[in-house]
C-alpha atoms as a PDB file:
ATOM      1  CA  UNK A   1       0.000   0.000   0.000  1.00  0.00           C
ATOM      2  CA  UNK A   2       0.934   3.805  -0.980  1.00  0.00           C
ATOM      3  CA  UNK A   3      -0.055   6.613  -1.202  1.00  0.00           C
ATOM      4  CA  UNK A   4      -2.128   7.743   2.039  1.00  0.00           C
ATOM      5  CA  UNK A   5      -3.705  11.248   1.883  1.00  0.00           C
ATOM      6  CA  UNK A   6      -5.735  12.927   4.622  1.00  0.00           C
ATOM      7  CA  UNK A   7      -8.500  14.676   3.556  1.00  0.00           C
ATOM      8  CA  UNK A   8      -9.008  17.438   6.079  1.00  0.00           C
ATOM      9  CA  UNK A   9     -12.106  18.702   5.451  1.00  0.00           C
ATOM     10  CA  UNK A  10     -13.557  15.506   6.690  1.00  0.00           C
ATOM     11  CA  UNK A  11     -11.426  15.119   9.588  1.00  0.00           C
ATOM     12  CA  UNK A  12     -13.591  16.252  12.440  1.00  0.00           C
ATOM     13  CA  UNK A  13     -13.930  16.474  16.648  1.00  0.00           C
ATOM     14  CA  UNK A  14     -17.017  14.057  17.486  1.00  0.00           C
ATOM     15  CA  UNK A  15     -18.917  13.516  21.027  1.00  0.00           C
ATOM     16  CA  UNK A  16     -16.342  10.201  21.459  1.00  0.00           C
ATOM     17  CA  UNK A  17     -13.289  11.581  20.334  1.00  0.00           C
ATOM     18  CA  UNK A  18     -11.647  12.235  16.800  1.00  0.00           C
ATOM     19  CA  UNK A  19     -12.510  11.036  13.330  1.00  0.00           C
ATOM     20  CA  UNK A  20     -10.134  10.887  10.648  1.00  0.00           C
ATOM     21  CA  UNK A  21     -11.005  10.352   6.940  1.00  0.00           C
ATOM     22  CA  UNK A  22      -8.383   9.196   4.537  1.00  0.00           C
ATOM     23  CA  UNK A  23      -7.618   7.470   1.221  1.00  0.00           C
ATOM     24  CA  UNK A  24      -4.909   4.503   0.727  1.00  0.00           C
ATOM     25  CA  UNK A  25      -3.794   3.167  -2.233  1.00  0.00           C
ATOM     26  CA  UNK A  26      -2.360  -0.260  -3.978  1.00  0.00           C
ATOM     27  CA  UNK A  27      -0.630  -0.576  -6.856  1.00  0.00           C
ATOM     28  CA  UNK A  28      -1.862  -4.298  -8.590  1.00  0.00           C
ATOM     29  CA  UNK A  29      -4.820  -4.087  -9.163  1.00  0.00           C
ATOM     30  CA  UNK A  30      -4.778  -0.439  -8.924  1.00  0.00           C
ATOM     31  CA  UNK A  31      -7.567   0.590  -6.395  1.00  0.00           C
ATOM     32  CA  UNK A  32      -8.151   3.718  -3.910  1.00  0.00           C
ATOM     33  CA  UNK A  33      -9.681   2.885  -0.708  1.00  0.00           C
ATOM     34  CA  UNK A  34     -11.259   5.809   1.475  1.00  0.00           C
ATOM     35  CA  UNK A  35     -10.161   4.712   5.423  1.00  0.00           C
ATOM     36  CA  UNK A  36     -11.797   6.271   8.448  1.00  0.00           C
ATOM     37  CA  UNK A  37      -9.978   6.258  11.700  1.00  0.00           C
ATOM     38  CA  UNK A  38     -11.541   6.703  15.169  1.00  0.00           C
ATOM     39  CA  UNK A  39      -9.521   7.688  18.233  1.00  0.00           C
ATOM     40  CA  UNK A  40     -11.218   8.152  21.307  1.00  0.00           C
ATOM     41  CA  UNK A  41     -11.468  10.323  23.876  1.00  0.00           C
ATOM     42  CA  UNK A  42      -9.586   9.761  26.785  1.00  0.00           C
ATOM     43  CA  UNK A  43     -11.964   8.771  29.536  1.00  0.00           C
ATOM     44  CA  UNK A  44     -12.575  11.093  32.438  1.00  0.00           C
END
């Protein structure tokens, strides 16, 4: 895999922490894949 952008306009602050939206690529067969990535909030 290659390639990984952020896109930051769709990165955002949620009630549970943070979500992150990005692509990721491969090569053979050539695909793009769009990723999300939640990381939660530390607990209080």
């Amino acid at each position: 895999m290659y390639g990984p952008y952020q896109i930051p306009q769709y990165s955002r602050a949620t009630d549970h922490g943070v979500q992150i939206y990005s692509t990721m690529s491969t090569w053979n067969p050539y695909q793009v894949m769009l990723m999300t990535l939640n990381i939660p909030a530390p607990l209080q």
